[in-house]
PDB file of N, CA and C in Angstrom:
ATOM      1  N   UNK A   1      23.010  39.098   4.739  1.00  0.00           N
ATOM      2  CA  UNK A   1      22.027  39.863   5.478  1.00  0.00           C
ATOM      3  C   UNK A   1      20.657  39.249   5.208  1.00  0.00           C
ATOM      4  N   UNK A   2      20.036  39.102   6.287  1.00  0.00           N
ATOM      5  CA  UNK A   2      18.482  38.217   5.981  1.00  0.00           C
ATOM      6  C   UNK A   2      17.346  39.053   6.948  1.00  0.00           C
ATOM      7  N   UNK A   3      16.549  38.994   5.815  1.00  0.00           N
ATOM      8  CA  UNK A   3      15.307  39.884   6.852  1.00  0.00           C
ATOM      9  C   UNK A   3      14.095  38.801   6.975  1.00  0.00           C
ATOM     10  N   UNK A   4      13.598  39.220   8.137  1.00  0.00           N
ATOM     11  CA  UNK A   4      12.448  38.307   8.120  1.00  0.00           C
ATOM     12  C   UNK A   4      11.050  38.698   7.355  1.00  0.00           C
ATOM     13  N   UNK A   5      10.271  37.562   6.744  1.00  0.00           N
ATOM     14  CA  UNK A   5       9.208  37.458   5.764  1.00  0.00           C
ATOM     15  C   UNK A   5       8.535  39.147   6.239  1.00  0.00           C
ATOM     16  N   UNK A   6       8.037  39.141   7.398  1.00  0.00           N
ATOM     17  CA  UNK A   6       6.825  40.072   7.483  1.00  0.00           C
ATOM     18  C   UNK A   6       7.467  41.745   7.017  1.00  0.00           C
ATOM     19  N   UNK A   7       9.163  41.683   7.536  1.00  0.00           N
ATOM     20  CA  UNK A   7       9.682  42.837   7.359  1.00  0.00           C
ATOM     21  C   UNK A   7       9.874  42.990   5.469  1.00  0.00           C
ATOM     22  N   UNK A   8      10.213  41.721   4.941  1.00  0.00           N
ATOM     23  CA  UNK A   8       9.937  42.393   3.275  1.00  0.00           C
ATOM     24  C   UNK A   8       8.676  42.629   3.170  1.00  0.00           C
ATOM     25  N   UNK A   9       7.707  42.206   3.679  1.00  0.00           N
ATOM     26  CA  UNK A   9       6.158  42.877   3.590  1.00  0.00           C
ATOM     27  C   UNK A   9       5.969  44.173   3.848  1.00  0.00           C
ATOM     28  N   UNK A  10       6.602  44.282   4.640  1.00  0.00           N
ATOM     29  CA  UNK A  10       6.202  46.051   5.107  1.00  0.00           C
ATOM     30  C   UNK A  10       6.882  46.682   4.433  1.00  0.00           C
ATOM     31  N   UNK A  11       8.063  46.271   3.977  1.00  0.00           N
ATOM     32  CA  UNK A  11       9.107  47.274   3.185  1.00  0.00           C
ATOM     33  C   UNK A  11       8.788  47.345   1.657  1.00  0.00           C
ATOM     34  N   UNK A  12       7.702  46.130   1.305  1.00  0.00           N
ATOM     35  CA  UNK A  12       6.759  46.533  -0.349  1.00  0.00           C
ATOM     36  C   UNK A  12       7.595  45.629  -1.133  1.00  0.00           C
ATOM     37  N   UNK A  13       8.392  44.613  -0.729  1.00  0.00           N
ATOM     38  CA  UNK A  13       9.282  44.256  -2.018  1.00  0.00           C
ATOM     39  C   UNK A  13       8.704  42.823  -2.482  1.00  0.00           C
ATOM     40  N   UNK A  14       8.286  42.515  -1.320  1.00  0.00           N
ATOM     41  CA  UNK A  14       7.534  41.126  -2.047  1.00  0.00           C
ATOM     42  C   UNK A  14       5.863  41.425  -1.995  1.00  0.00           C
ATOM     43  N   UNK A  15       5.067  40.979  -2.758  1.00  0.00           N
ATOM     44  CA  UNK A  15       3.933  41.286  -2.669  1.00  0.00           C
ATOM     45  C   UNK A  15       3.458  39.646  -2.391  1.00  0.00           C
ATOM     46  N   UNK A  16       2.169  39.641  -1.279  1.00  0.00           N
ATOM     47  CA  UNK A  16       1.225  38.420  -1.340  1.00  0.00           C
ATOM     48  C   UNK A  16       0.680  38.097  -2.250  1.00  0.00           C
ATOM     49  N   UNK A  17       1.081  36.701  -2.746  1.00  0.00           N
ATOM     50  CA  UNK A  17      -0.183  35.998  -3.753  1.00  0.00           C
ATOM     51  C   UNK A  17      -1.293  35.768  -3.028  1.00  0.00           C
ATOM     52  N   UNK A  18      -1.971  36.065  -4.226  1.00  0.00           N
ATOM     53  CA  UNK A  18      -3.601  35.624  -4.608  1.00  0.00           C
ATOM     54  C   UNK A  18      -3.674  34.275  -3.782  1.00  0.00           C
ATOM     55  N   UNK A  19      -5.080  34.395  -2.831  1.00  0.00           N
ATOM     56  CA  UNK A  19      -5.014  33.026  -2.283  1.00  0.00           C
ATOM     57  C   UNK A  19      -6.026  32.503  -3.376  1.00  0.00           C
ATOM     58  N   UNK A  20      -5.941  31.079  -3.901  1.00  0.00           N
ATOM     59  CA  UNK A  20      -7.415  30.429  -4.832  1.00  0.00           C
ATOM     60  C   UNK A  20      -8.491  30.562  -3.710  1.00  0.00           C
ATOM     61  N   UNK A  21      -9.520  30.653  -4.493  1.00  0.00           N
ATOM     62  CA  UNK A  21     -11.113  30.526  -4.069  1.00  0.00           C
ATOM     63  C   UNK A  21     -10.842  29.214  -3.079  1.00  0.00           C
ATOM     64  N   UNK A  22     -11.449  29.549  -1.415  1.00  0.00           N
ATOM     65  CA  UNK A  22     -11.617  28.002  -0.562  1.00  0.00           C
ATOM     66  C   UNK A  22     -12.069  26.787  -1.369  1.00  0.00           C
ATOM     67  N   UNK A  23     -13.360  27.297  -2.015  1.00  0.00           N
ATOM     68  CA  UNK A  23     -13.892  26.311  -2.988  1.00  0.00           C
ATOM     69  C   UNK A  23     -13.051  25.619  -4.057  1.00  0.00           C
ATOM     70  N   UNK A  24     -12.299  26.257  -4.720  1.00  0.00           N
ATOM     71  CA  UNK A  24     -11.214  25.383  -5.547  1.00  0.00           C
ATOM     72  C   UNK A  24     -10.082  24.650  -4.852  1.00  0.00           C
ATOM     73  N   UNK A  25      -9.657  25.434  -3.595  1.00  0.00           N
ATOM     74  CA  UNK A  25      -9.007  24.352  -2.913  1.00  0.00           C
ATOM     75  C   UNK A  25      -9.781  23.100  -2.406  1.00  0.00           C
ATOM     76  N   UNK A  26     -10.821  23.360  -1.478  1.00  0.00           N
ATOM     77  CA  UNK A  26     -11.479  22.102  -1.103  1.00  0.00           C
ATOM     78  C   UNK A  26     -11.690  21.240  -2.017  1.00  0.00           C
ATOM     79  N   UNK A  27     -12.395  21.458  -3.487  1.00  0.00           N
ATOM     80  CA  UNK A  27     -12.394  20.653  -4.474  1.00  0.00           C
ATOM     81  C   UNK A  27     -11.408  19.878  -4.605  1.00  0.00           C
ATOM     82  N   UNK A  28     -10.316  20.688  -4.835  1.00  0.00           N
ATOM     83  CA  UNK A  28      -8.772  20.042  -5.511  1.00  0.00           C
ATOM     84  C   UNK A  28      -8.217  18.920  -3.851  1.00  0.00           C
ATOM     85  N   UNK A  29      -8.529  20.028  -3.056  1.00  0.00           N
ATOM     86  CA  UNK A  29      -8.411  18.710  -1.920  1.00  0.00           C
ATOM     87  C   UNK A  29      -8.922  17.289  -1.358  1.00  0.00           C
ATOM     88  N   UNK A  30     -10.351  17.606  -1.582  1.00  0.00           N
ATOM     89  CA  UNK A  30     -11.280  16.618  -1.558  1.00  0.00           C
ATOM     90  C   UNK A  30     -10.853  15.379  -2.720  1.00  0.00           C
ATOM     91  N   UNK A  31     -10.697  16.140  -3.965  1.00  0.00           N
ATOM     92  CA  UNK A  31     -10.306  15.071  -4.922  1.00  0.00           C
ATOM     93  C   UNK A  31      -9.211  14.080  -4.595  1.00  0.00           C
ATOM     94  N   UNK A  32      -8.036  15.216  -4.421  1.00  0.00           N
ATOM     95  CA  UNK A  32      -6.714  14.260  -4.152  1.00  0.00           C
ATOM     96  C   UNK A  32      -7.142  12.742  -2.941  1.00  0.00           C
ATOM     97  N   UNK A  33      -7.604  13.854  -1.912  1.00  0.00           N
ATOM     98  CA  UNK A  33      -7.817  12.903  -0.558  1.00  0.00           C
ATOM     99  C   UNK A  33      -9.107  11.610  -1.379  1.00  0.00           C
ATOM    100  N   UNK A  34      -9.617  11.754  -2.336  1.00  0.00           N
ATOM    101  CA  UNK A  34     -10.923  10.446  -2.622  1.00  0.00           C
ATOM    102  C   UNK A  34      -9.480   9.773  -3.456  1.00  0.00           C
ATOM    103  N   UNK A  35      -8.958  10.101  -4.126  1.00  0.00           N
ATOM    104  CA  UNK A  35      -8.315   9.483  -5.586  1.00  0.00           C
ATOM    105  C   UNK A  35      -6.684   8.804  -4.290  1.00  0.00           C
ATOM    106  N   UNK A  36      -6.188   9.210  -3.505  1.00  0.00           N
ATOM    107  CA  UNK A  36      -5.195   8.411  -2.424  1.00  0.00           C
ATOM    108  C   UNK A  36      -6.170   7.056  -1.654  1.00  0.00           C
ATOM    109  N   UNK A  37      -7.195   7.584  -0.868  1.00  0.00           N
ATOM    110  CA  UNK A  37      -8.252   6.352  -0.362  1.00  0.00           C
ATOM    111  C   UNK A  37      -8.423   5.613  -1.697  1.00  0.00           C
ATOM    112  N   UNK A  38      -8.599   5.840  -2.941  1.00  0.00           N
ATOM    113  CA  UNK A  38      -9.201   4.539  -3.762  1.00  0.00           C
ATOM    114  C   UNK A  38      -7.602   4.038  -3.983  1.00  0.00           C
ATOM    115  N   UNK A  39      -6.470   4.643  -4.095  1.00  0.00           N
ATOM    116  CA  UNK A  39      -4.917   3.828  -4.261  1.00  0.00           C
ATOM    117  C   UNK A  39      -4.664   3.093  -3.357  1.00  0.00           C
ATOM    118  N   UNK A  40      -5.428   3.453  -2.071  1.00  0.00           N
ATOM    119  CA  UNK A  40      -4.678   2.679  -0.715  1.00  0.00           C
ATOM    120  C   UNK A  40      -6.044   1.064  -0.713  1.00  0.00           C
ATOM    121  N   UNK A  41      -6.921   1.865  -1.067  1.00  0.00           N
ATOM    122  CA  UNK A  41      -7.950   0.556  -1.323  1.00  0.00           C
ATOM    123  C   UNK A  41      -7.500  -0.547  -1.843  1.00  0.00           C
ATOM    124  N   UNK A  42      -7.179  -0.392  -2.918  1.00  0.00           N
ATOM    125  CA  UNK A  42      -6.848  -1.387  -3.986  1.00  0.00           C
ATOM    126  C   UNK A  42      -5.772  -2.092  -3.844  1.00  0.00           C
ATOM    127  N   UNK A  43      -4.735  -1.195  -3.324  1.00  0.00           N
ATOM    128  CA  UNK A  43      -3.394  -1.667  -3.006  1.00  0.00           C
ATOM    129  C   UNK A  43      -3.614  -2.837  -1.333  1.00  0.00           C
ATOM    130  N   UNK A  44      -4.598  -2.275  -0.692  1.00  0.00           N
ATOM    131  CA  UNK A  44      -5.338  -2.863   0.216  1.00  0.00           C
ATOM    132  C   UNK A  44      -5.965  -4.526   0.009  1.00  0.00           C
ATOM    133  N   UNK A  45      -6.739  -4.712  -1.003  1.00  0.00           N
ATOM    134  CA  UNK A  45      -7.340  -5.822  -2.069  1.00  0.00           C
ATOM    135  C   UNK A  45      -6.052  -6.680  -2.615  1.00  0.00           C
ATOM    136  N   UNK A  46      -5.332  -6.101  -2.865  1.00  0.00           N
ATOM    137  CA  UNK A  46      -4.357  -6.642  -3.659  1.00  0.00           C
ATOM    138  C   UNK A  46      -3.410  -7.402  -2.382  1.00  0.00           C
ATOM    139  N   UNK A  47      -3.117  -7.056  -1.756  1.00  0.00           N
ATOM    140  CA  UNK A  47      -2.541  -7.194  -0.089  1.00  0.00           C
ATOM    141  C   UNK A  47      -3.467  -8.269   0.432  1.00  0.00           C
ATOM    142  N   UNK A  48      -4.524  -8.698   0.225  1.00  0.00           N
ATOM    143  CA  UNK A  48      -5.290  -9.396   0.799  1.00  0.00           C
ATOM    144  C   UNK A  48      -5.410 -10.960   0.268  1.00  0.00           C
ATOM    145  N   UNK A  49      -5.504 -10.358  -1.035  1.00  0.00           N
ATOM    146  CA  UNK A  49      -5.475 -11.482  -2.416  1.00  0.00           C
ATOM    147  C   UNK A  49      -4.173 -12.510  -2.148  1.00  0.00           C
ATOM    148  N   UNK A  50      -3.490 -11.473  -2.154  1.00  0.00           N
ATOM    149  CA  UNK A  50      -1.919 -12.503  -1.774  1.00  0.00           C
ATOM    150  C   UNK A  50      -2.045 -12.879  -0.692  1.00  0.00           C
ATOM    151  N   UNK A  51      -2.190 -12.550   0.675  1.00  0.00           N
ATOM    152  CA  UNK A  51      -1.701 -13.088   1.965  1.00  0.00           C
ATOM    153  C   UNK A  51      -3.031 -14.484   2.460  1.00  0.00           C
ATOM    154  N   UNK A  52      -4.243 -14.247   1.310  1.00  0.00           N
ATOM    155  CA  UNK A  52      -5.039 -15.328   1.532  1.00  0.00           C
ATOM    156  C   UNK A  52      -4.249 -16.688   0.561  1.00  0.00           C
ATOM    157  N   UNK A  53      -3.996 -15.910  -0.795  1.00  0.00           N
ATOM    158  CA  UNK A  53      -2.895 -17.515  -1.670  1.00  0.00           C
ATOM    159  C   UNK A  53      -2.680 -18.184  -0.450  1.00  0.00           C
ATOM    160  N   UNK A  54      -1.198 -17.262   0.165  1.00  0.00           N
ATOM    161  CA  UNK A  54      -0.129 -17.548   0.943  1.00  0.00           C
ATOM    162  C   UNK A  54      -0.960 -18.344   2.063  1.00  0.00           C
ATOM    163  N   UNK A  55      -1.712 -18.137   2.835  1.00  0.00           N
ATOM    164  CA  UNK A  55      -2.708 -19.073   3.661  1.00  0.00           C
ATOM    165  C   UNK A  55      -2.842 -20.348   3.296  1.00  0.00           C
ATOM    166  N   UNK A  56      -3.364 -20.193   1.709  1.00  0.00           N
ATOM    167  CA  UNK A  56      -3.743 -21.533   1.536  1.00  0.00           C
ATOM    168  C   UNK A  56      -2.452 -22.474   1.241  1.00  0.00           C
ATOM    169  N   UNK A  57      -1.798 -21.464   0.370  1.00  0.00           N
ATOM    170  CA  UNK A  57      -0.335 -22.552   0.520  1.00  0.00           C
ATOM    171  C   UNK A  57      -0.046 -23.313   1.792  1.00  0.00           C
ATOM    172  N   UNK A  58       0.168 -22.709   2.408  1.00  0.00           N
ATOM    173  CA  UNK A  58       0.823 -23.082   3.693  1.00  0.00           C
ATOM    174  C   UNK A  58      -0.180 -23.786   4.659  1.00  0.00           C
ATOM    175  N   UNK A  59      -1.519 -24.034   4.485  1.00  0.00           N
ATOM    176  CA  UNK A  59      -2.728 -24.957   4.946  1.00  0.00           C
ATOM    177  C   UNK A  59      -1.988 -26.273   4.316  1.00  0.00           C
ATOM    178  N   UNK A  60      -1.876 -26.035   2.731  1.00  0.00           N
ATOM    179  CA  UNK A  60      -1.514 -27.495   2.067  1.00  0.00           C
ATOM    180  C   UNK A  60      -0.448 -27.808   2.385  1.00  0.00           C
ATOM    181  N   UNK A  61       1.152 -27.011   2.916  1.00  0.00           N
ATOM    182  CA  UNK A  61       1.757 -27.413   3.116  1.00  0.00           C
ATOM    183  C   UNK A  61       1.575 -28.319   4.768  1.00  0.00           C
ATOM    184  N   UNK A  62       0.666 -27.837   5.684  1.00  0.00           N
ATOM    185  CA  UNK A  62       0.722 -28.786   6.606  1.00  0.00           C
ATOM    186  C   UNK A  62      -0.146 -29.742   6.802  1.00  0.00           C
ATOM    187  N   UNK A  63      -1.070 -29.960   5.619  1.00  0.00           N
ATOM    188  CA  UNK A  63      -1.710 -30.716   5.537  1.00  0.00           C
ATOM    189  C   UNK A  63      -0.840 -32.207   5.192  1.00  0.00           C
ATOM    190  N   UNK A  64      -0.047 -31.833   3.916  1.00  0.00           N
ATOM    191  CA  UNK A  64       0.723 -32.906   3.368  1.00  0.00           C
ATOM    192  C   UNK A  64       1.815 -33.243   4.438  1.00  0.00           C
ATOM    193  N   UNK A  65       2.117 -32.126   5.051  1.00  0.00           N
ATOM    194  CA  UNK A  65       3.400 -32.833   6.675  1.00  0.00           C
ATOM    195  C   UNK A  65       2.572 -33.606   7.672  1.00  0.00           C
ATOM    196  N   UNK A  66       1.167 -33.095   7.422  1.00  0.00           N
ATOM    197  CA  UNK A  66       0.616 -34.271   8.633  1.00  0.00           C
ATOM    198  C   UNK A  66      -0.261 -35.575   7.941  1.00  0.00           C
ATOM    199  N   UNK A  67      -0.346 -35.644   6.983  1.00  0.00           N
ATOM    200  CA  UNK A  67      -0.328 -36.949   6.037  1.00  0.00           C
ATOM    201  C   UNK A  67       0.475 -38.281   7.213  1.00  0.00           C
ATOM    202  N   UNK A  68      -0.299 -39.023   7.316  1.00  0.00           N
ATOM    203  CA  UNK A  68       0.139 -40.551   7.351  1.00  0.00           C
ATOM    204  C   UNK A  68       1.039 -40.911   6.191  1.00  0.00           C
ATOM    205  N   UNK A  69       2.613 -41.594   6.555  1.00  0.00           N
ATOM    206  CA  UNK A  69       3.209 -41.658   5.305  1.00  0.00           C
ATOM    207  C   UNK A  69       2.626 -42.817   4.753  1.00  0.00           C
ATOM    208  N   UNK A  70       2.920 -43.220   3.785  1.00  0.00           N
ATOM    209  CA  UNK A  70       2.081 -44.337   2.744  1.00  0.00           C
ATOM    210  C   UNK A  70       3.064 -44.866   1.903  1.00  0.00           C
ATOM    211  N   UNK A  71       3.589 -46.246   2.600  1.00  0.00           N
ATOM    212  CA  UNK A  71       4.690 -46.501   1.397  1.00  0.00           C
ATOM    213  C   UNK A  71       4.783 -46.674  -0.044  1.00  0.00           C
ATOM    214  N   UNK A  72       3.491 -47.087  -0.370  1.00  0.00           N
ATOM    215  CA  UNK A  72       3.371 -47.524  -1.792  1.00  0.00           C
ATOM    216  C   UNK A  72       3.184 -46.204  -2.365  1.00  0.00           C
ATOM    217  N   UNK A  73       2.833 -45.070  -2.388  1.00  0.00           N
ATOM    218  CA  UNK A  73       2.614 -43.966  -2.986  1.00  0.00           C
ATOM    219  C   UNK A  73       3.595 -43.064  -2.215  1.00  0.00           C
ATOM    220  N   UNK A  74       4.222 -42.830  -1.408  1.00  0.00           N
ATOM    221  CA  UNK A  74       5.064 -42.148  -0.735  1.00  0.00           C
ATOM    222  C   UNK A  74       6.193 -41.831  -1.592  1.00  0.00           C
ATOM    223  N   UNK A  75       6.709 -39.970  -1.738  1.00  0.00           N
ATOM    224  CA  UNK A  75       7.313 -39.910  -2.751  1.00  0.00           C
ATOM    225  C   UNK A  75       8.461 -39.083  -1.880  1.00  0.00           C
ATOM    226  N   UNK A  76      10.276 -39.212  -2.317  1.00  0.00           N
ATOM    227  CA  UNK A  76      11.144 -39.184  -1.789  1.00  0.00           C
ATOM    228  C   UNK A  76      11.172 -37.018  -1.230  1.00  0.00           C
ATOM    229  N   UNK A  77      11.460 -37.167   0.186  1.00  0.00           N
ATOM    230  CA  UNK A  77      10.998 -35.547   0.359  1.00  0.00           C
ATOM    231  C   UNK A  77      11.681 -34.401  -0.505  1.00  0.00           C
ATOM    232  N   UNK A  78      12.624 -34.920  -1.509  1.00  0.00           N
ATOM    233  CA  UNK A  78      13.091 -33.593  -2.470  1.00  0.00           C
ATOM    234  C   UNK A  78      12.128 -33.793  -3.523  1.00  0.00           C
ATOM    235  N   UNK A  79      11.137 -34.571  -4.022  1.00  0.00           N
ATOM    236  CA  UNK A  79      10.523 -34.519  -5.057  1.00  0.00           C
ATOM    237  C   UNK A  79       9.094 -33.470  -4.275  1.00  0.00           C
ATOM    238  N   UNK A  80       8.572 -34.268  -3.270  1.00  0.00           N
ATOM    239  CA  UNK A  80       7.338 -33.337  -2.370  1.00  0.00           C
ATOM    240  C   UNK A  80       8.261 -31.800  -2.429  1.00  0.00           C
ATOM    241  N   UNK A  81       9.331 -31.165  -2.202  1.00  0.00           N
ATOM    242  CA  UNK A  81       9.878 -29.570  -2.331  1.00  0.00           C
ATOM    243  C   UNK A  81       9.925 -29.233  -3.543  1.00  0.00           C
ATOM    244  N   UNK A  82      10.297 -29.712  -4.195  1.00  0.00           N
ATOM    245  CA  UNK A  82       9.994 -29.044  -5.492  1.00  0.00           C
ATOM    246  C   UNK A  82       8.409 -29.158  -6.212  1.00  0.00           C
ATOM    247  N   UNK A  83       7.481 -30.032  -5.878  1.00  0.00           N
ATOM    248  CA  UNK A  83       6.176 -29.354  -6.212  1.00  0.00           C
ATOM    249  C   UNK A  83       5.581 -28.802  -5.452  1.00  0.00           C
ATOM    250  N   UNK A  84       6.391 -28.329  -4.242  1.00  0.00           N
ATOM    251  CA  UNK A  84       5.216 -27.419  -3.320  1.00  0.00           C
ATOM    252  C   UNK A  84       5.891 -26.086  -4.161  1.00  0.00           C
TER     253      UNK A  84
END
């Protein structure tokens, strides 16, 4: 048997909680919402840091594929994969 919320209200068996002061919610809200923006920031920075490396890697890698080969210094292409 299930009654709906408003009907245990009227019938006295559950009583409403206390709402907190707006002000302590907004606080506590405001906080959470500044302290998620500075996680997504950073995590943001950090996201950036890497995908610029990864740029430059991959600049040098086509830099060295468009290299003129050079026989006298020209080194066999499994040695060039393993130091990229």
């Amino acid at each position: 048997m299930s009654f709906h919320p408003l009907a245990l209200l009227q019938l006295g068996s559950v009583q409403p909680q206390p709402k907190p002061h707006m002000e302590d919610y907004d606080v506590r809200s405001a906080a959470s919402i500044l302290a998620s923006v500075k996680e997504q920031e950073a995590r943001f920075e950090q996201l950036t840091r890497a995908l610029e490396e990864e740029r430059r890697n991959v600049t040098l890698q086509l830099e060295r594929a468009n290299l003129p080969p050079n026989p006298t210094t020209s080194q066999p292409l499994a040695w060039q994969q393993m130091v990229m």
